[in-house]
Protein backbone atom coordinates (compact mmCIF):
# COMPACT_ATOMS: atom_id res chain seq x y z
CA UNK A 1 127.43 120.42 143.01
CA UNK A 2 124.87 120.69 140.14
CA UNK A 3 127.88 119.02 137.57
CA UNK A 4 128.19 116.06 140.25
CA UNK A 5 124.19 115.53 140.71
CA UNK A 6 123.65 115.42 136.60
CA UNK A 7 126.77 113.17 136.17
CA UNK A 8 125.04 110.87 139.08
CA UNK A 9 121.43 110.90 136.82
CA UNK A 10 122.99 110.03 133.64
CA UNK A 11 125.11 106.83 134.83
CA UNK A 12 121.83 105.45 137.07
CA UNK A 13 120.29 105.98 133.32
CA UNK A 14 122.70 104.50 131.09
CA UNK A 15 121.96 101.58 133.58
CA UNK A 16 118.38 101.45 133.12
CA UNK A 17 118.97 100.03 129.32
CA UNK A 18 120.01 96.47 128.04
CA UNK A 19 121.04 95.72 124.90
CA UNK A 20 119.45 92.52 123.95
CA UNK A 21 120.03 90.81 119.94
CA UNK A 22 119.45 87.65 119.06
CA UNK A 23 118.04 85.34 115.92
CA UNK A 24 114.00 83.88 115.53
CA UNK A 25 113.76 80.77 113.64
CA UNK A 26 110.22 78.79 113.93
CA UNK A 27 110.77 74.69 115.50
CA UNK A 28 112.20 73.62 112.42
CA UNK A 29 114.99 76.10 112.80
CA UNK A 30 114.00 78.57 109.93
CA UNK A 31 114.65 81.80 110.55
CA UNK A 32 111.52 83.98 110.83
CA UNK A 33 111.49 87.30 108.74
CA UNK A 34 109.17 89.96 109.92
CA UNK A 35 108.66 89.51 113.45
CA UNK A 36 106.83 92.50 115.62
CA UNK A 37 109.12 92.46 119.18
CA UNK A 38 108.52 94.82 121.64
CA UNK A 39 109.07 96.26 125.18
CA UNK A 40 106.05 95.44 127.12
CA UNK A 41 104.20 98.61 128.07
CA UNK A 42 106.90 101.11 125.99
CA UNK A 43 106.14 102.11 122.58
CA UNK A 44 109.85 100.73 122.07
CA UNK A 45 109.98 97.98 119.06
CA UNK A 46 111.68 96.39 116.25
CA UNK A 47 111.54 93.77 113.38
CA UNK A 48 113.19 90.75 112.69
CA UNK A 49 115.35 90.91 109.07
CA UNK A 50 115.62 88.81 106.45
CA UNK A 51 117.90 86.08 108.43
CA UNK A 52 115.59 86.47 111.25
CA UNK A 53 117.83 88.64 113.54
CA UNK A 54 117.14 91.60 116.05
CA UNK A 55 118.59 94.12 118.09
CA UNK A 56 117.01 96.25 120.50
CA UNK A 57 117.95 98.34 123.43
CA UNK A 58 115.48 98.64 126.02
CA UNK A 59 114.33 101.91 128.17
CA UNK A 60 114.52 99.48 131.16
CA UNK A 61 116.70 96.88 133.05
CA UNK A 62 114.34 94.62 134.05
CA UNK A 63 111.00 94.49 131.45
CA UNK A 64 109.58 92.03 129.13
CA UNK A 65 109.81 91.69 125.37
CA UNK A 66 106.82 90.63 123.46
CA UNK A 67 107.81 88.19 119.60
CA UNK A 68 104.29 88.31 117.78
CA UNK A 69 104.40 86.92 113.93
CA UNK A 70 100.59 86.50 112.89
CA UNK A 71 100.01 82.62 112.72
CA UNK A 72 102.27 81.89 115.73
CA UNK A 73 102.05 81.79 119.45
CA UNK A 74 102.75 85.18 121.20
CA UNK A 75 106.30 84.67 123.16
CA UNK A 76 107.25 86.62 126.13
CA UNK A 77 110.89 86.96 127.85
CA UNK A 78 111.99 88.68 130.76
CA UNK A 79 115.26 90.64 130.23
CA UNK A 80 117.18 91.42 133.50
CA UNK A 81 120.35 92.48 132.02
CA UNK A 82 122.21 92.66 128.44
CA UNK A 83 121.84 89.15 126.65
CA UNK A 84 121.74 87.25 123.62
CA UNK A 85 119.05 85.03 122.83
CA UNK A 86 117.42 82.72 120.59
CA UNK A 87 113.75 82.74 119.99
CA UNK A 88 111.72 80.10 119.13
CA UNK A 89 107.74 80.49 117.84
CA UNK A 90 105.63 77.75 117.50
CA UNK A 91 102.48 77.78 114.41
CA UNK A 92 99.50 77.96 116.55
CA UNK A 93 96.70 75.36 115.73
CA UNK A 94 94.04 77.87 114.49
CA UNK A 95 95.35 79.30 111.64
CA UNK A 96 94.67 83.53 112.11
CA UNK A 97 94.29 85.87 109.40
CA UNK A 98 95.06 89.55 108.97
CA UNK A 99 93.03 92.17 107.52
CA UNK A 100 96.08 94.58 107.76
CA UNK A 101 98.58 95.17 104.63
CA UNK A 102 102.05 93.94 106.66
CA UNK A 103 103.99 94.09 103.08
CA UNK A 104 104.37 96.71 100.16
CA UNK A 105 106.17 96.37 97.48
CA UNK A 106 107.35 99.35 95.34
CA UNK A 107 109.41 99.69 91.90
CA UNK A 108 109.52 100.52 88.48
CA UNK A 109 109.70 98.53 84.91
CA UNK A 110 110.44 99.74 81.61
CA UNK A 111 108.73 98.04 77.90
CA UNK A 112 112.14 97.96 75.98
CA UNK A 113 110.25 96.84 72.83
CA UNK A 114 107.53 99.63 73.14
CA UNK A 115 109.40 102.26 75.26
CA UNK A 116 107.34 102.42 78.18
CA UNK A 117 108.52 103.56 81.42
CA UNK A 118 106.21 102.69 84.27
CA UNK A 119 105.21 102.56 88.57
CA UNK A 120 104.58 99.17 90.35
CA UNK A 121 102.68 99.25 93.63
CA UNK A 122 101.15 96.66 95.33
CA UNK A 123 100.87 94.58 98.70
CA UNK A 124 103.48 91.27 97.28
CA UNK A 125 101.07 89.92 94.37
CA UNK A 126 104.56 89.07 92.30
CA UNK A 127 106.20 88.17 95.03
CA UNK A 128 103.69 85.60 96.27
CA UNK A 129 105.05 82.34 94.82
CA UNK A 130 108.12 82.97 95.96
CA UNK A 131 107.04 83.36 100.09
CA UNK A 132 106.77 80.66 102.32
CA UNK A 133 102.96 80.69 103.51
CA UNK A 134 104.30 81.85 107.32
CA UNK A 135 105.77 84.78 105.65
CA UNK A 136 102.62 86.56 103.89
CA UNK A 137 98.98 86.84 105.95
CA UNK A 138 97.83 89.88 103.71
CA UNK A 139 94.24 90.25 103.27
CA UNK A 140 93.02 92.13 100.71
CA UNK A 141 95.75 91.16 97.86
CA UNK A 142 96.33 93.71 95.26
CA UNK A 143 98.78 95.46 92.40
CA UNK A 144 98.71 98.91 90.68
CA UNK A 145 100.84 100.09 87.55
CA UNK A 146 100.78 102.52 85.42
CA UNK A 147 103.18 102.69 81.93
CA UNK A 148 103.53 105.24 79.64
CA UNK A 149 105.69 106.65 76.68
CA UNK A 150 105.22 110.32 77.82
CA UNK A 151 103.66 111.07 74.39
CA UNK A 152 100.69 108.96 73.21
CA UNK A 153 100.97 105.25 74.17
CA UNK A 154 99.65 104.60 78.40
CA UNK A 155 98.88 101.34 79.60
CA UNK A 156 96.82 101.07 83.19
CA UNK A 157 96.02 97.87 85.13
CA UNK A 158 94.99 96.80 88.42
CA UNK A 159 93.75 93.70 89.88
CA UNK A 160 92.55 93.11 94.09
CA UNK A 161 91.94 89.61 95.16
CA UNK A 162 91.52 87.52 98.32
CA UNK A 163 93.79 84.84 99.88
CA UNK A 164 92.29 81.35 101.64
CA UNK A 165 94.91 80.15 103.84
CA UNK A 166 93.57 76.38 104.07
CA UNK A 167 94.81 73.18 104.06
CA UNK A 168 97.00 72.15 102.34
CA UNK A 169 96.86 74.71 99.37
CA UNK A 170 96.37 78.61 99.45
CA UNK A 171 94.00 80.16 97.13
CA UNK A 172 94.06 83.20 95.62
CA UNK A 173 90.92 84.77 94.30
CA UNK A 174 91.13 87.93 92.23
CA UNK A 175 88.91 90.19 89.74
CA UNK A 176 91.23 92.75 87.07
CA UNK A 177 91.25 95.17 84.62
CA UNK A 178 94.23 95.87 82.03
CA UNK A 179 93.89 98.67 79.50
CA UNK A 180 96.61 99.11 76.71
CA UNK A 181 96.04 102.25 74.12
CA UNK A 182 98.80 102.83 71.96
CA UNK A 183 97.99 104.82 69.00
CA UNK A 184 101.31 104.50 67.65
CA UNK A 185 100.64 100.93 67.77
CA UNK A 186 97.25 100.55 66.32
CA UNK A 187 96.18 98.93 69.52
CA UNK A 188 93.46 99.49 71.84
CA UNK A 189 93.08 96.01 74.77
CA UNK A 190 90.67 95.82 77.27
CA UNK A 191 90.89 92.80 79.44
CA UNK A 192 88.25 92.36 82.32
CA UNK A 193 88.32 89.17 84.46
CA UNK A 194 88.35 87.17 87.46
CA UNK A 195 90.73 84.58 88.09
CA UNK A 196 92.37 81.52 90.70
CA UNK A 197 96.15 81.18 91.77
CA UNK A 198 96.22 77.42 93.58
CA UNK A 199 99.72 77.69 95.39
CA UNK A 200 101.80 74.42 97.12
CA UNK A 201 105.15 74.03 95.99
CA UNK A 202 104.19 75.33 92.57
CA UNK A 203 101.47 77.47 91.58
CA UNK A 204 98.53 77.37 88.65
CA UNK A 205 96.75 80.36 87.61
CA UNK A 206 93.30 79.73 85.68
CA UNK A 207 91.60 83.03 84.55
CA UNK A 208 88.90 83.77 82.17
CA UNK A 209 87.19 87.36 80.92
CA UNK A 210 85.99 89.33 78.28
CA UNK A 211 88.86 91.21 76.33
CA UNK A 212 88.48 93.92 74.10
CA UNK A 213 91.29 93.97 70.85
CA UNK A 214 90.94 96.58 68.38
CA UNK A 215 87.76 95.45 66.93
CA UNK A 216 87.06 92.06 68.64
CA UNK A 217 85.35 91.47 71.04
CA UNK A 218 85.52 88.15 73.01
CA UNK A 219 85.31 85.54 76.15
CA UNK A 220 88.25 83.51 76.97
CA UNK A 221 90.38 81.73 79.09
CA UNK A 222 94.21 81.00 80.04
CA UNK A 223 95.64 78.86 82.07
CA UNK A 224 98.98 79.42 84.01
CA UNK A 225 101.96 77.85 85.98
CA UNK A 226 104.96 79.02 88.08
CA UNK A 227 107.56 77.35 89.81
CA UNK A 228 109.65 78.08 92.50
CA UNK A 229 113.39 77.04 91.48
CA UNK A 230 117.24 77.69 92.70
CA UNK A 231 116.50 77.24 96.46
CA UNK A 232 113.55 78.51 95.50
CA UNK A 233 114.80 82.03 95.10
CA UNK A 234 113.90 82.17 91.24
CA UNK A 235 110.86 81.90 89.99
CA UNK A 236 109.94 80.61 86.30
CA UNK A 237 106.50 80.89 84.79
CA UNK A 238 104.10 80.53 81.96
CA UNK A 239 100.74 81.43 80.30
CA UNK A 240 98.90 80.82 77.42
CA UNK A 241 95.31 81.90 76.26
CA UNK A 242 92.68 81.31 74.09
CA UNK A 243 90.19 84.45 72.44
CA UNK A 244 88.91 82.77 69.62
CA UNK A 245 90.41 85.46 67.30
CA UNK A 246 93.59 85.30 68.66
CA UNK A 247 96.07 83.68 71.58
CA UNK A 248 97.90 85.33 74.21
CA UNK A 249 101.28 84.15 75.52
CA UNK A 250 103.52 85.22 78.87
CA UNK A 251 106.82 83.86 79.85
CA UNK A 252 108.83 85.18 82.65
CA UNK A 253 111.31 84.74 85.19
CA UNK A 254 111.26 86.83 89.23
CA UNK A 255 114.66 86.59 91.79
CA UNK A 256 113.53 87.60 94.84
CA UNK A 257 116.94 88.82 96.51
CA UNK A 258 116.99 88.25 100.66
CA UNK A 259 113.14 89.03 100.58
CA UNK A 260 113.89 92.43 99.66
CA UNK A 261 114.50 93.25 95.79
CA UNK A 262 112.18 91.47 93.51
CA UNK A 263 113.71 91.24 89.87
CA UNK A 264 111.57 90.30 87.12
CA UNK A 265 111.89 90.08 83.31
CA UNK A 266 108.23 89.54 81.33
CA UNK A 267 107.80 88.54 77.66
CA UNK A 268 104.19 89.17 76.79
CA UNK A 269 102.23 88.20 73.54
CA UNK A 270 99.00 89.77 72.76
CA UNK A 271 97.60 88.84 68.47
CA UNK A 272 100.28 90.16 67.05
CA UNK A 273 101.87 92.62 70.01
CA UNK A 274 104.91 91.98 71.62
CA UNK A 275 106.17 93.35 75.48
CA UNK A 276 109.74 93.15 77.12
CA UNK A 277 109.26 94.65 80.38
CA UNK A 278 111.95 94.73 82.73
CA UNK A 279 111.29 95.37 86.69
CA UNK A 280 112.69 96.09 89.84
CA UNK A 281 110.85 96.04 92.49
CA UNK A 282 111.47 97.00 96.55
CA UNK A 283 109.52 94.64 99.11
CA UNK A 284 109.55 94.89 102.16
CA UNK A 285 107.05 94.80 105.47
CA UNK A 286 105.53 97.73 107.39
């Protein structure tokens, strides 16, 4: 009797759950990467991935699931048995902002010229071009890494910044510090600074601060642009700045690979100092 009575629990509670998938796009039919969905009143939940799909099997037959993607209207749908659906948010007319980190992005890089092995941590800074503006609602911005040779040369920078989501440009503002000493080198750079990313379809970078090189000691400024190209996949940019005793250059290129693997190769100029540095970065949200 006790064999028949379990066998009777566990069928009327392999009942109780629905398998629901389906794809999010936004009106415009673009699939939506990122989106929170959940059981209403369970702790049950998932994410959308990087083609906007989901999959989620509920603890009950008849609830509600909840799609919530910061900028968009909240969407509720009753599920009543196992289905596949297709979601459609809509932008909501008051643009909302989030004080919460929804993305990190994690990697490494390596100097090939200098032999510098390094950590990359931040909340998408690289990555920003390269996101449509419904995609990234991170508030503050910022990026961590640390190099070093395991011997004398270590290199340390950081940078936190603040993103305007207006109309019809974002705006990144940001303060940073960048310290190279490499003994082995003959190089000691300081840079400290504040600087403004203007993002559209393309994105320019104007920065100034006082920089530190060796024995100078100056103000200056550089100016920067990047452009989305290749379906807008790979991004190409470009820097160039001005310390009275010397110029600084940067040219690089960033695939972002199904908004999850950021690639990036970096050719920096300092005086007389060169840097290769090749990354790999993982990005994904929380």
């Amino acid at each position: 009797m006790t064999i028949v009575v379990f066998s009777v629990f566990v069928t009327i509670d392999s009942f109780a759950q629905r398998n629901v998938s389906g794809v999010i796009t936004d009106f415009d039919g673009i699939p939506m990467i990122g989106v929170h969905i959940s059981e209403v009143g369970t702790k049950n939940h998932t994410i959308s991935d990087d083609v906007g799909a989901f999959c989620i099997t509920t603890k009950n037959d008849n609830c509600m699931l909840s799609f919530v993607f910061i900028g968009f209207t909240t969407k509720t749908v009753r599920i009543t048995q196992d289905a596949t659906i297709h979601v459609i948010l809509e932008e909501e007319v008051i643009k909302l902002i989030s004080y919460v980190t929804e993305w990190l992005s994690i990697g490494a890089k390596y100097d090939a010229i200098n032999s510098m092995i390094g950590l990359n941590i931040s909340n998408g800074y690289d990555e920003l071009p390269l996101l449509p503006s419904r995609y990234f609602f991170d508030n503050p911005v910022y990026q961590m890494n640390v190099q070093t040779d395991f011997n004398k040369n270590n290199m340390f920078s950081a940078n936190i910044g603040w993103m305007h989501y207006g109309l019809p440009l974002r705006c990144l503002f940001s303060a940073g510090f960048n310290q190279f000493d490499y003994p082995s080198k003959d190089l000691f750079h300081r840079d400290i600074y504040v600087s403004a990313m203007f993002l559209k379809d393309a994105a320019l970078t104007v920065k100034t601060g006082y920089q530190t090189q060796n024995d100078h000691n100056n103000w200056g400024v550089s100016v920067g642009f990047q452009k989305p190209i290749v379906c807008e996949k790979l991004l190409v940019g470009l820097s160039a700045g001005y310390y009275f005793d010397y110029l600084t250059y940067s040219l690089y290129f960033q695939e972002l690979i199904k908004y999850t693997i950021s690639f990036r190769l970096a050719y920096d100029r300092i005086d007389n100092y060169d840097f290769f540095n090749i990354g790999l970065n993982y990005f994904f949200p929380r």
